[in-house]
N, C-alpha and C. Protein backbone atom coordinates (compact mmCIF):
# COMPACT_ATOMS: atom_id res chain seq x y z
N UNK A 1 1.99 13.32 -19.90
CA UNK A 1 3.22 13.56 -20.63
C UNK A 1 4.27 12.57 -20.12
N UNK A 2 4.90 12.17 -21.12
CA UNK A 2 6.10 10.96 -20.70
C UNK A 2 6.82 11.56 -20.13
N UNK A 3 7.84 10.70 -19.42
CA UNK A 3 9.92 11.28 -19.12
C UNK A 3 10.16 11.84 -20.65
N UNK A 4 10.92 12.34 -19.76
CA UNK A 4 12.07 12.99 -21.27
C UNK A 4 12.48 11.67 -21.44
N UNK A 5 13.45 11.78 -22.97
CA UNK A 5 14.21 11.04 -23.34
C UNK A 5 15.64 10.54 -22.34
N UNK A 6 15.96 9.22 -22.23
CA UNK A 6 16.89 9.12 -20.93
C UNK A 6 18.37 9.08 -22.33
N UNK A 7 19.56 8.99 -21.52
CA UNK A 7 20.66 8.35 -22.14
C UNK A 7 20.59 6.85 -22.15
N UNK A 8 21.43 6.05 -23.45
CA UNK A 8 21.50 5.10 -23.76
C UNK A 8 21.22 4.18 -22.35
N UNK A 9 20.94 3.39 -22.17
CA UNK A 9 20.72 2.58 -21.27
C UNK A 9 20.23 1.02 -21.31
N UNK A 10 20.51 0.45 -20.00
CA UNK A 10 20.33 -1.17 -19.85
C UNK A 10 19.46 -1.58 -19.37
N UNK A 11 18.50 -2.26 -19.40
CA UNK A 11 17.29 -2.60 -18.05
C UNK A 11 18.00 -3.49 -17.66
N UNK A 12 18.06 -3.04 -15.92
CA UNK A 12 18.90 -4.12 -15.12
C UNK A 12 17.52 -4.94 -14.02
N UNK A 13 16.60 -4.48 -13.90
CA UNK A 13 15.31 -4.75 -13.00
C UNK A 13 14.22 -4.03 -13.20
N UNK A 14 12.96 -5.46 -12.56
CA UNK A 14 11.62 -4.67 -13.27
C UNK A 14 11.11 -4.97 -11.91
N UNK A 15 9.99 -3.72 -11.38
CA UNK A 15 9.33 -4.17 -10.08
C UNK A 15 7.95 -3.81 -10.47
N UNK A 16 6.83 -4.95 -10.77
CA UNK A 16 5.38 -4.44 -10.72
C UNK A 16 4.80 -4.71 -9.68
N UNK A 17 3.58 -3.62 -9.40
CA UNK A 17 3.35 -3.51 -7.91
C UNK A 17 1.70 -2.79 -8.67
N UNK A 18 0.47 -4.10 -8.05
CA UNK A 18 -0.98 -4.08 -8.48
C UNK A 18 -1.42 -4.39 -7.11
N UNK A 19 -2.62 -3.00 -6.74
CA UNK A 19 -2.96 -3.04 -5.89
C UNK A 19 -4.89 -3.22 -6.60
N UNK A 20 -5.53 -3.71 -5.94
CA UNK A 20 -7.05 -3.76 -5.93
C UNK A 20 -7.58 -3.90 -4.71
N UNK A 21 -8.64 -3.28 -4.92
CA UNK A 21 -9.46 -2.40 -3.51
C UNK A 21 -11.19 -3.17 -3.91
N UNK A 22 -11.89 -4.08 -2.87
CA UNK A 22 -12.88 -4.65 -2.80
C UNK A 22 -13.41 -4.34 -2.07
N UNK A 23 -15.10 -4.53 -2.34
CA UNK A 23 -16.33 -4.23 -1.14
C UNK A 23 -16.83 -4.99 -1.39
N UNK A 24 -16.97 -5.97 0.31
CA UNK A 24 -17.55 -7.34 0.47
C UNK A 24 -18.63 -7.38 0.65
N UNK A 25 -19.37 -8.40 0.30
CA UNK A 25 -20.75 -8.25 0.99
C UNK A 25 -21.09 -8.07 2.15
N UNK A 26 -19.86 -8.71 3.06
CA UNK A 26 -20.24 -8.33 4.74
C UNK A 26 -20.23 -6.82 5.14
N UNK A 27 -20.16 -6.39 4.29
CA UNK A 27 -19.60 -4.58 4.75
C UNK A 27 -18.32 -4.15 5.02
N UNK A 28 -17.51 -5.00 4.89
CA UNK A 28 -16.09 -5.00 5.00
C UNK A 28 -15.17 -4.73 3.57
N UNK A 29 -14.03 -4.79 3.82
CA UNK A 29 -13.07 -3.58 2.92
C UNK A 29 -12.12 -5.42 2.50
N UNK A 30 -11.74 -5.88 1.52
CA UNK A 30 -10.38 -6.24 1.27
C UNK A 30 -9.92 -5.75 0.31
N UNK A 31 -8.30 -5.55 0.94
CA UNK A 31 -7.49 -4.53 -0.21
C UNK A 31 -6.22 -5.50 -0.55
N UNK A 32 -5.86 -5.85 -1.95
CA UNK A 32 -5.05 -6.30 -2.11
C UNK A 32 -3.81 -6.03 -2.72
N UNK A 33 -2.21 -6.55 -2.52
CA UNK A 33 -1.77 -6.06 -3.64
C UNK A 33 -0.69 -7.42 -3.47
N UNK A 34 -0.01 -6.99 -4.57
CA UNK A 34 0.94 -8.17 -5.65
C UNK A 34 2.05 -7.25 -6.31
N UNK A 35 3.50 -7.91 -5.60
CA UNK A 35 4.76 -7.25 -5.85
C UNK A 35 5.22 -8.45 -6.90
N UNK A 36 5.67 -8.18 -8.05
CA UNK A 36 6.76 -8.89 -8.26
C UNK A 36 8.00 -8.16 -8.89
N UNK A 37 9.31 -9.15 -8.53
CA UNK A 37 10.55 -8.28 -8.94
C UNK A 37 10.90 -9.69 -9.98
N UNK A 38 11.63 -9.01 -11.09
CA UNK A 38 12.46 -9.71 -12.52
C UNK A 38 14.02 -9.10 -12.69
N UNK A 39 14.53 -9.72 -13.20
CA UNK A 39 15.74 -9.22 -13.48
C UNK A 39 16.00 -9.63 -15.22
N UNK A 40 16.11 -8.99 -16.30
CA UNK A 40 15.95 -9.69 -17.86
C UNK A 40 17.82 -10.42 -17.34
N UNK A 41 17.87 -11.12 -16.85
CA UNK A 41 19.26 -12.05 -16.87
C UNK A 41 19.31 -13.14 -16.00
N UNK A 42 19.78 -14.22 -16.23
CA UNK A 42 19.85 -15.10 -15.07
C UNK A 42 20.91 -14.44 -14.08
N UNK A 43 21.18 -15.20 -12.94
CA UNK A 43 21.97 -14.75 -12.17
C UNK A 43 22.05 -16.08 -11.02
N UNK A 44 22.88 -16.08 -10.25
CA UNK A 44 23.58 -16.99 -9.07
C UNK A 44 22.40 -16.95 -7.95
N UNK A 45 21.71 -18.35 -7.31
CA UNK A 45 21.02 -17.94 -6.00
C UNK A 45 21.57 -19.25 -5.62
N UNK A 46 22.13 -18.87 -4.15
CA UNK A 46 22.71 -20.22 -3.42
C UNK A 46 21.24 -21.14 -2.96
N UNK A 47 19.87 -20.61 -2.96
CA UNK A 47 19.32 -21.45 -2.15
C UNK A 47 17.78 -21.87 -3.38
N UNK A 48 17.79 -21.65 -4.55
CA UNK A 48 17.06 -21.93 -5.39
C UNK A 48 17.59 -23.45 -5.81
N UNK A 49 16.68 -23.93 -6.71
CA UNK A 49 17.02 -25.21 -7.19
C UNK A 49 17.46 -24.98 -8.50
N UNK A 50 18.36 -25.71 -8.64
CA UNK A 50 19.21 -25.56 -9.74
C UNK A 50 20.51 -24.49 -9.76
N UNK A 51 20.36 -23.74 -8.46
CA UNK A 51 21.42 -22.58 -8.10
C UNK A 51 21.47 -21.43 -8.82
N UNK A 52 20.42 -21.23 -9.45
CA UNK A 52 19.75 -19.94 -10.37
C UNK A 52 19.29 -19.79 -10.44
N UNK A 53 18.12 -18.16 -10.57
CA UNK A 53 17.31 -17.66 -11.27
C UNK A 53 17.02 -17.24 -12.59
N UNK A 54 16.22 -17.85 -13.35
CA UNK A 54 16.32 -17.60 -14.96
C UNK A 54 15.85 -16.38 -14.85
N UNK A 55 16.44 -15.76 -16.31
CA UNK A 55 16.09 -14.26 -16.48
C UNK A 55 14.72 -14.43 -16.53
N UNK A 56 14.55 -13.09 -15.96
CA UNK A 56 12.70 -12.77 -16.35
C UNK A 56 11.79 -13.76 -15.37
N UNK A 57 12.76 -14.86 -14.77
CA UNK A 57 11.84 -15.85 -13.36
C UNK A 57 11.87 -14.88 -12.19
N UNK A 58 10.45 -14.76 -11.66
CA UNK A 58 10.09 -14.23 -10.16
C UNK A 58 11.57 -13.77 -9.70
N UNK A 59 12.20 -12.94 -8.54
CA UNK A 59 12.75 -12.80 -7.70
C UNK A 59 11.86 -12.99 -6.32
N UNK A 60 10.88 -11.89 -6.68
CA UNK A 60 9.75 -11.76 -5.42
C UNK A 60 8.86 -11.50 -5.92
N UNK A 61 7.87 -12.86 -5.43
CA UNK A 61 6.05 -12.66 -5.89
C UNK A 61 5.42 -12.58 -4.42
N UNK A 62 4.99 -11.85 -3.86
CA UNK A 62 4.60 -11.73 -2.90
C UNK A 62 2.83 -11.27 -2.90
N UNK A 63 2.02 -11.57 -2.20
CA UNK A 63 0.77 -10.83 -2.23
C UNK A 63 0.50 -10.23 -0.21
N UNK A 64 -0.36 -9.40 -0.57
CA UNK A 64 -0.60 -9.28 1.00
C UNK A 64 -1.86 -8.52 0.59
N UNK A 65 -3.14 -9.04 1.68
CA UNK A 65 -4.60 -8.93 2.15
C UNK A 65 -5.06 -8.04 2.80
N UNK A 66 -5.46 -6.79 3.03
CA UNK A 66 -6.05 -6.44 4.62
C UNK A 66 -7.35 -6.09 4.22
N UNK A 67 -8.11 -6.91 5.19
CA UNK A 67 -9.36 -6.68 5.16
C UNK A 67 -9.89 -5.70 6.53
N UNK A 68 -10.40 -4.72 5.81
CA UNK A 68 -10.87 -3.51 6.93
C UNK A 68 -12.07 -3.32 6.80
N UNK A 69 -12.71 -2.30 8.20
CA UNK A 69 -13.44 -1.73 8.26
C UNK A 69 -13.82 -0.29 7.47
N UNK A 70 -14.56 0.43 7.30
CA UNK A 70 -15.04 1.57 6.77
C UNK A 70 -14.13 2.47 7.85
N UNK A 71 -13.61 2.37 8.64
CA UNK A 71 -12.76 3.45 9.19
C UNK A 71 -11.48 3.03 9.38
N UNK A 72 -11.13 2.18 8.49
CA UNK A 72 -9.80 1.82 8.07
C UNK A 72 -9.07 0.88 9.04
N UNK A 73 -9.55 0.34 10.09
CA UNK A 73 -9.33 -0.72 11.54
C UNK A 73 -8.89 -2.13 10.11
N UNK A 74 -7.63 -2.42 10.40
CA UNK A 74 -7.40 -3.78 10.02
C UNK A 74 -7.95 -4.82 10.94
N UNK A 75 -9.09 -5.89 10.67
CA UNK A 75 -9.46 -7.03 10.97
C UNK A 75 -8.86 -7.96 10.57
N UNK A 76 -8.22 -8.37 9.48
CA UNK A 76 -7.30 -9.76 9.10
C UNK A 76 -6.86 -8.91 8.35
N UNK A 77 -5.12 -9.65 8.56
CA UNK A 77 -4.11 -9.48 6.92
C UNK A 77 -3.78 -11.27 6.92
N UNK A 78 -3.41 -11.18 5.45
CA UNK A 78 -2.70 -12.30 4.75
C UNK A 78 -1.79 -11.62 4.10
N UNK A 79 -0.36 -12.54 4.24
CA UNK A 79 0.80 -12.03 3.54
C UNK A 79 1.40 -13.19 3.16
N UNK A 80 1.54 -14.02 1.94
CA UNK A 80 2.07 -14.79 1.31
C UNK A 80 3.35 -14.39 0.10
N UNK A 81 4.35 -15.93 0.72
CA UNK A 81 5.64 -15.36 -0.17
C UNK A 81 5.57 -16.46 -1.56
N UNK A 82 4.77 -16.19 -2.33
CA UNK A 82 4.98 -17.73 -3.50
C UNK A 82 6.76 -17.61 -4.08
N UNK A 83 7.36 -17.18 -4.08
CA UNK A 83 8.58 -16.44 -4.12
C UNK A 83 9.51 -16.05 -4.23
N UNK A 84 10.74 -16.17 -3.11
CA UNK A 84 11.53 -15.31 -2.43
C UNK A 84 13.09 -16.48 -3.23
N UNK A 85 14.32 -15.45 -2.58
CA UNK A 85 16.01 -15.72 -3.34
C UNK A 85 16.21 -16.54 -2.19
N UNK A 86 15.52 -16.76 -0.84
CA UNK A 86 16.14 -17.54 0.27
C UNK A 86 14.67 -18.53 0.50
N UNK A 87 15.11 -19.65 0.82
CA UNK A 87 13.81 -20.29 1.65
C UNK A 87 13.03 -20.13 2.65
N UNK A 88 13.90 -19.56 3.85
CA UNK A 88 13.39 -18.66 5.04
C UNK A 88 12.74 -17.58 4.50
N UNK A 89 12.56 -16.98 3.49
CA UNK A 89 11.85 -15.67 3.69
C UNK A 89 10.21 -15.42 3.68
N UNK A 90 9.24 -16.91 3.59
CA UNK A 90 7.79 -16.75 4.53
C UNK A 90 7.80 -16.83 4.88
N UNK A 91 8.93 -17.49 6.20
CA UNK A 91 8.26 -17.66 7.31
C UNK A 91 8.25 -16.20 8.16
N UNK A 92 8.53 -15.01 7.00
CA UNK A 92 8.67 -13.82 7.79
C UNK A 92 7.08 -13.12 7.64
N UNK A 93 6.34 -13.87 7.10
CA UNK A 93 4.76 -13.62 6.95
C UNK A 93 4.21 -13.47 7.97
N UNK A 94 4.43 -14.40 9.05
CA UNK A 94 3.77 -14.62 10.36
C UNK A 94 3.69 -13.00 11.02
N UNK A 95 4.70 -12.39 11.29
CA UNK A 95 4.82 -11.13 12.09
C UNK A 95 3.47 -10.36 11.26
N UNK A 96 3.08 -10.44 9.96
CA UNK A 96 1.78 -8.99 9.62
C UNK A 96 1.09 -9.79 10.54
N UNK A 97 0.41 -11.25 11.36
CA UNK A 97 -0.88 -10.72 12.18
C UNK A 97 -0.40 -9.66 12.84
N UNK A 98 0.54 -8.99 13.92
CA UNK A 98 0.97 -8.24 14.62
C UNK A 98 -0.21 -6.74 14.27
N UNK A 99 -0.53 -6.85 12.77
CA UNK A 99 -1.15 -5.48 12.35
C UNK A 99 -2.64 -5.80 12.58
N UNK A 100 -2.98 -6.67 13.18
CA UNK A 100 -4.64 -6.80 13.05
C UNK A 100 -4.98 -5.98 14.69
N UNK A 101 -6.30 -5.22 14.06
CA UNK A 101 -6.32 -3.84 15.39
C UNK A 101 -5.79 -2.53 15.17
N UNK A 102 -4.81 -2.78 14.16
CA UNK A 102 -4.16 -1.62 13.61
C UNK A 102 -5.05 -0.81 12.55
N UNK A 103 -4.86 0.44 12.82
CA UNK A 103 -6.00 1.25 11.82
C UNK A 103 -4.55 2.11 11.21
N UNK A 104 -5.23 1.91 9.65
CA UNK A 104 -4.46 2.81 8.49
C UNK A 104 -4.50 4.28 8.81
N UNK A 105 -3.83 5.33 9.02
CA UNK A 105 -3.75 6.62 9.08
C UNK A 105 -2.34 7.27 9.20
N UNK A 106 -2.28 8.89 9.46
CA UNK A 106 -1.17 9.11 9.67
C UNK A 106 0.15 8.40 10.34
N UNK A 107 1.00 8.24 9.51
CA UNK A 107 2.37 7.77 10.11
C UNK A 107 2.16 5.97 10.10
N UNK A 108 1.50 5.95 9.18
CA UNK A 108 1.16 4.77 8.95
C UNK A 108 2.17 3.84 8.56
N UNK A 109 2.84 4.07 7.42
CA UNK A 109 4.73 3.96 7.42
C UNK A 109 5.71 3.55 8.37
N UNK A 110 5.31 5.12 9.12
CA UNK A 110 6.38 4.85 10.16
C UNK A 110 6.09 3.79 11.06
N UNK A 111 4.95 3.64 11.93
CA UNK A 111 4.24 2.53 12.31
C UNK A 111 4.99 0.90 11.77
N UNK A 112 4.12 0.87 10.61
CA UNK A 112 4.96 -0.45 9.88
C UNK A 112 6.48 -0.53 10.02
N UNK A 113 7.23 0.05 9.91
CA UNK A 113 8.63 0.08 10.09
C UNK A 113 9.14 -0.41 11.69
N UNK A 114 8.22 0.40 12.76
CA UNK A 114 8.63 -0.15 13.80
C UNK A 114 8.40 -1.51 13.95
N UNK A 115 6.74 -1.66 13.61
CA UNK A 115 6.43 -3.22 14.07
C UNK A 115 7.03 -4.29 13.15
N UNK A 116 7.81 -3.73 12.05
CA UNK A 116 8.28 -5.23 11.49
C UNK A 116 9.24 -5.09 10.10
N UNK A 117 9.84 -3.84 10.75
CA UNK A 117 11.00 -3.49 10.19
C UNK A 117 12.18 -4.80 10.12
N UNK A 118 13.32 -4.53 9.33
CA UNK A 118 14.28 -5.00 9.94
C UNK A 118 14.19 -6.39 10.24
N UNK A 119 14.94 -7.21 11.09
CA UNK A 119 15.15 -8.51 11.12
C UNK A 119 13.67 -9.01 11.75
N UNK A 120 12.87 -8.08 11.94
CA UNK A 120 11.63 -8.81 12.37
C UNK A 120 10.00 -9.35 10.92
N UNK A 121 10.35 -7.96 10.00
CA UNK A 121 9.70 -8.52 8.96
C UNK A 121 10.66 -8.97 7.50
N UNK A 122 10.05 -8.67 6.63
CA UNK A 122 10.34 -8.57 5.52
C UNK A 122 9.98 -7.21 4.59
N UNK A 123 11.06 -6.90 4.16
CA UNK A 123 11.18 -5.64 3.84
C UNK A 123 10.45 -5.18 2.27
N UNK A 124 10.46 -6.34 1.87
CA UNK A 124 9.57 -6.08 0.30
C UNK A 124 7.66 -6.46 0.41
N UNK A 125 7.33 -6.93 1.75
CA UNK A 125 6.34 -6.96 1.94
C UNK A 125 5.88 -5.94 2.69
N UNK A 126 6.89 -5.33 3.49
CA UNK A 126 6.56 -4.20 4.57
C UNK A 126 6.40 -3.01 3.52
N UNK A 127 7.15 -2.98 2.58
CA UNK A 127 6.95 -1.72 1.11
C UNK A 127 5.75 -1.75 0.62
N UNK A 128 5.21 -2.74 0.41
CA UNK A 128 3.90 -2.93 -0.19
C UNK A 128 2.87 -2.76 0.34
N UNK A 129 3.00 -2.63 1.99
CA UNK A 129 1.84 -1.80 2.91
C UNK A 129 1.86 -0.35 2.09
N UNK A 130 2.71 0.18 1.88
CA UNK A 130 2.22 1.41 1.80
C UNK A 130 1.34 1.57 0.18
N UNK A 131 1.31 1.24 -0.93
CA UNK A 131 0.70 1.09 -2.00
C UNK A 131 -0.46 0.81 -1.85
N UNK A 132 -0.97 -0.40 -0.69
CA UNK A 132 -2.11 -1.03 -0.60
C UNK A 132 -2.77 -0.30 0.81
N UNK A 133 -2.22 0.66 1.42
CA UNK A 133 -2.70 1.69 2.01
C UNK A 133 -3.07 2.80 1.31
N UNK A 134 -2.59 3.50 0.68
CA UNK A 134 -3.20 4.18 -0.41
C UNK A 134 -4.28 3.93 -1.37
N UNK A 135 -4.36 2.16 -1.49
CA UNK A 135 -5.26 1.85 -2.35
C UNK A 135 -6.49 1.73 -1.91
N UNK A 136 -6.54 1.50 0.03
CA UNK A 136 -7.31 1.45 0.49
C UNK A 136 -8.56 2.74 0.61
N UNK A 137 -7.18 3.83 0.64
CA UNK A 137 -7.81 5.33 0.92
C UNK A 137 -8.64 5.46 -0.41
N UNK A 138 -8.35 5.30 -1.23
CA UNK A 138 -8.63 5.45 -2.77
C UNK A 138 -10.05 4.22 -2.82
N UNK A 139 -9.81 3.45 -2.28
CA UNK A 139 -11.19 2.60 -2.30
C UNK A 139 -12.27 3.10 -1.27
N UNK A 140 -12.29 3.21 -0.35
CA UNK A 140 -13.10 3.43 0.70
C UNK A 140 -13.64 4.87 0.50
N UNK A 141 -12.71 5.65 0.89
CA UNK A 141 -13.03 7.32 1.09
C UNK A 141 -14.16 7.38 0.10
N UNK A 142 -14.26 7.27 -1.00
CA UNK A 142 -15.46 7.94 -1.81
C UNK A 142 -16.55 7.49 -1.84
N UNK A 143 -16.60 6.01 -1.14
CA UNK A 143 -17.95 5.55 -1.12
C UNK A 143 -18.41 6.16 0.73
N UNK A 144 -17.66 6.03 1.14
CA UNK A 144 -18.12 6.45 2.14
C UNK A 144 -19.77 7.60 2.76
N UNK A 145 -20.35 7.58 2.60
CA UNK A 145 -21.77 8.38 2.68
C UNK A 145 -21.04 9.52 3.16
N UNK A 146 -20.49 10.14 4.47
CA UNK A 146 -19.87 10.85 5.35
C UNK A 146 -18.70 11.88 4.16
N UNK A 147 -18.16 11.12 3.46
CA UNK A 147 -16.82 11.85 3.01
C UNK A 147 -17.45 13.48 2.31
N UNK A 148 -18.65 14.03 1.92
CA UNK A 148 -18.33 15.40 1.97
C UNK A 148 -19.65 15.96 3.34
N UNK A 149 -19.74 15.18 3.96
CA UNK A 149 -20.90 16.05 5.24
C UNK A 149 -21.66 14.66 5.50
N UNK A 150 -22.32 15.13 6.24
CA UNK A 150 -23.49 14.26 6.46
C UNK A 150 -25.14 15.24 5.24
N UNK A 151 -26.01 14.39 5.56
CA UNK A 151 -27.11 14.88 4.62
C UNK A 151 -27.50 16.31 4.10
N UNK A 152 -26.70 16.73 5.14
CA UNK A 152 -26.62 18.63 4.74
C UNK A 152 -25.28 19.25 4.82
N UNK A 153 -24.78 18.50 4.17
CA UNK A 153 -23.17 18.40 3.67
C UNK A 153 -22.57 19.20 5.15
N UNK A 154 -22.62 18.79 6.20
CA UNK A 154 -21.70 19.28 7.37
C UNK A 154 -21.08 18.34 8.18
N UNK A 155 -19.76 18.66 7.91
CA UNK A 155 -19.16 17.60 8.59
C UNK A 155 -18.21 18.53 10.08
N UNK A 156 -17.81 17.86 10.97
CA UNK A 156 -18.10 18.23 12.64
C UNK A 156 -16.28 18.24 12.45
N UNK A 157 -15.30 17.66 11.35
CA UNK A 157 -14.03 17.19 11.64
C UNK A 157 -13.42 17.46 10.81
N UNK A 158 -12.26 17.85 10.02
CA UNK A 158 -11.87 18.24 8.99
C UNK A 158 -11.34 16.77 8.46
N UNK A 159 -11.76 16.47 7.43
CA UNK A 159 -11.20 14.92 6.59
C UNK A 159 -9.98 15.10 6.98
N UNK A 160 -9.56 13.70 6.70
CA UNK A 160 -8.16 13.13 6.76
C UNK A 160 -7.01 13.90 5.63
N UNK A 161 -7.74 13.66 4.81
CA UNK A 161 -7.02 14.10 3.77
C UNK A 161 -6.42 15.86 3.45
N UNK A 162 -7.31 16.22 4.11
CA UNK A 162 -6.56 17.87 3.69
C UNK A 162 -5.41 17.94 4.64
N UNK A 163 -4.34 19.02 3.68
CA UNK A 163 -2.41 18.60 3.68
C UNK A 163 -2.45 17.46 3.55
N UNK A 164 -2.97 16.38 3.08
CA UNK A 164 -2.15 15.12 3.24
C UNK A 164 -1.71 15.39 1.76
N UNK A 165 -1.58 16.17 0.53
CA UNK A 165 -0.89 16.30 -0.35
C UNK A 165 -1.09 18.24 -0.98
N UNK A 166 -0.04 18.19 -2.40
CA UNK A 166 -0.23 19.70 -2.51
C UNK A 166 -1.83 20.00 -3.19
N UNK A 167 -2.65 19.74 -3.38
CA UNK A 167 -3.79 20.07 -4.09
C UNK A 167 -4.93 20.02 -2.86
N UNK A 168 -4.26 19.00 -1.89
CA UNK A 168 -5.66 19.29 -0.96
C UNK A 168 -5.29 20.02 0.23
N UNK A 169 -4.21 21.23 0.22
CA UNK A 169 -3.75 21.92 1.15
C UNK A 169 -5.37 22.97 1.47
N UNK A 170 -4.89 23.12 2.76
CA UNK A 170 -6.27 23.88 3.48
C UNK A 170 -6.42 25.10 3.01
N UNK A 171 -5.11 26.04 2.18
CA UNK A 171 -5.91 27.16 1.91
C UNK A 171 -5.66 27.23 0.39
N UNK A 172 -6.37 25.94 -0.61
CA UNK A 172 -6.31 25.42 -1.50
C UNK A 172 -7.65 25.80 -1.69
N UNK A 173 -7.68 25.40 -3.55
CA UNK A 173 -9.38 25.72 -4.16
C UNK A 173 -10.43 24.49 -4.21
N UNK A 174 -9.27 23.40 -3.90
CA UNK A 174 -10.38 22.00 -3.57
C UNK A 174 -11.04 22.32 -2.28
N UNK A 175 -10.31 22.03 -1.27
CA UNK A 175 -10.71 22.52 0.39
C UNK A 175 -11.74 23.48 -0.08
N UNK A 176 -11.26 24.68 -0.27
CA UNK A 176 -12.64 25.82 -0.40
C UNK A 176 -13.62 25.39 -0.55
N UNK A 177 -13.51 25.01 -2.15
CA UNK A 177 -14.80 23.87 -2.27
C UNK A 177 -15.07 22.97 -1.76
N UNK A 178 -15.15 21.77 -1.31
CA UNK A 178 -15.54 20.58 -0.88
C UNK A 178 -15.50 20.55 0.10
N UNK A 179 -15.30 21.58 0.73
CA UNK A 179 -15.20 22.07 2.67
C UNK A 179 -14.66 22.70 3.32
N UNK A 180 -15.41 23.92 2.86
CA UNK A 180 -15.47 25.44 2.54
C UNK A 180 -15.24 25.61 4.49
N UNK A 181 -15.95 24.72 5.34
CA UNK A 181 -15.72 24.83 6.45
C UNK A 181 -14.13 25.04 6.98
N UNK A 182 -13.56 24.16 6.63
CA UNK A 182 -12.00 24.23 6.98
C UNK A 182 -11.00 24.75 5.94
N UNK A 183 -11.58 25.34 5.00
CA UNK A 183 -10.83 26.58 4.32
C UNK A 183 -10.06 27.06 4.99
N UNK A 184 -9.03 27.47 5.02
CA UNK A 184 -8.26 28.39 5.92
C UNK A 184 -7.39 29.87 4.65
N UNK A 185 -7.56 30.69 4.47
CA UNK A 185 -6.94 31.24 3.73
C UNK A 185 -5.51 31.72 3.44
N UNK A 186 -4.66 32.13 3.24
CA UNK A 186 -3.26 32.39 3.15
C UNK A 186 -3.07 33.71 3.93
């Protein structure tokens, strides 16, 4: 079902944000995604050529890489700015190696924020961890052999995922089902 109907209105900015989730032949995970921001108007940039952005030209095209393991361990990221309203703003790429060793999980967010929040990363690439963390969960988890038991559907740990939203709460009818073990009832 759509939004309701809004009041009259302007489009002042557009942000698309495409994430894709790969399985390599090495056994490894790359997850990708691709921000870009538009504005339908030109507007003033002191450090572009020509001293403007045409309407509907890039603001921010950004992509960023992480290639993982099956238990979510980042082994390489790539974070490229094809891009940005300032010239300095790839060289704020360098800080994601900082995440290699880093495994995707709870507080995963917050994490990113410390290591490269603020004047240390870039803030429209640090946003886009979280999309392409999700995309990761969404890629991996189901192929995973393990994700409902091992061969006689018993698993020793309760998944990641239950509470991690309202449908997979523990004393929920998914949980019941799909792992009836950590059911917990109300």
């Amino acid at each position: 079902m759509p939004l309701s109907k809004s009041v009259r209105r302007k489009l002042m900015h557009t942000r698309v944000v495409t994430c894709h989730g790969y399985q390599r032949d090495d056994g490894l995970w790359d997850i990708e995604g691709h921000m870009v921001d538009t504005k339908p108007y030109a507007f003033n940039s002191i450090e572009r050529e020509g001293g403007f952005i045409d309407a509907n030209e890039a603001l921010h095209d950004m992509w960023v890489r992480l290639t993982l393991d099956g238990d979510y361990k980042i082994h390489a990221i790539e974070a490229v700015t094809d891009w940005a309203p300032f010239t300095g703003c790839p060289r704020a790429s360098a800080v994601f190696q900082g995440l290699v060793g880093v495994t995707i999980g709870n507080g995963w967010m917050r994490l990113i924020k410390e290591l490269m929040g603020g004047v240390r990363g870039c803030t429209h690439l640090t946003e886009l961890l979280g999309p392409v963390a999700t995309t990761a969960f969404q890629t991996i988890m189901s192929s995973n052999p393990g994700f409902y038991g091992d061969a006689a559907g018993v698993l020793t740990e309760p998944p990641p995922y239950i509470n991690s939203c309202h449908e997979l709460h523990e004393s929920g009818v998914i949980v019941k089902t799909l792992w009836p073990q950590f059911y917990r009832p109300v």
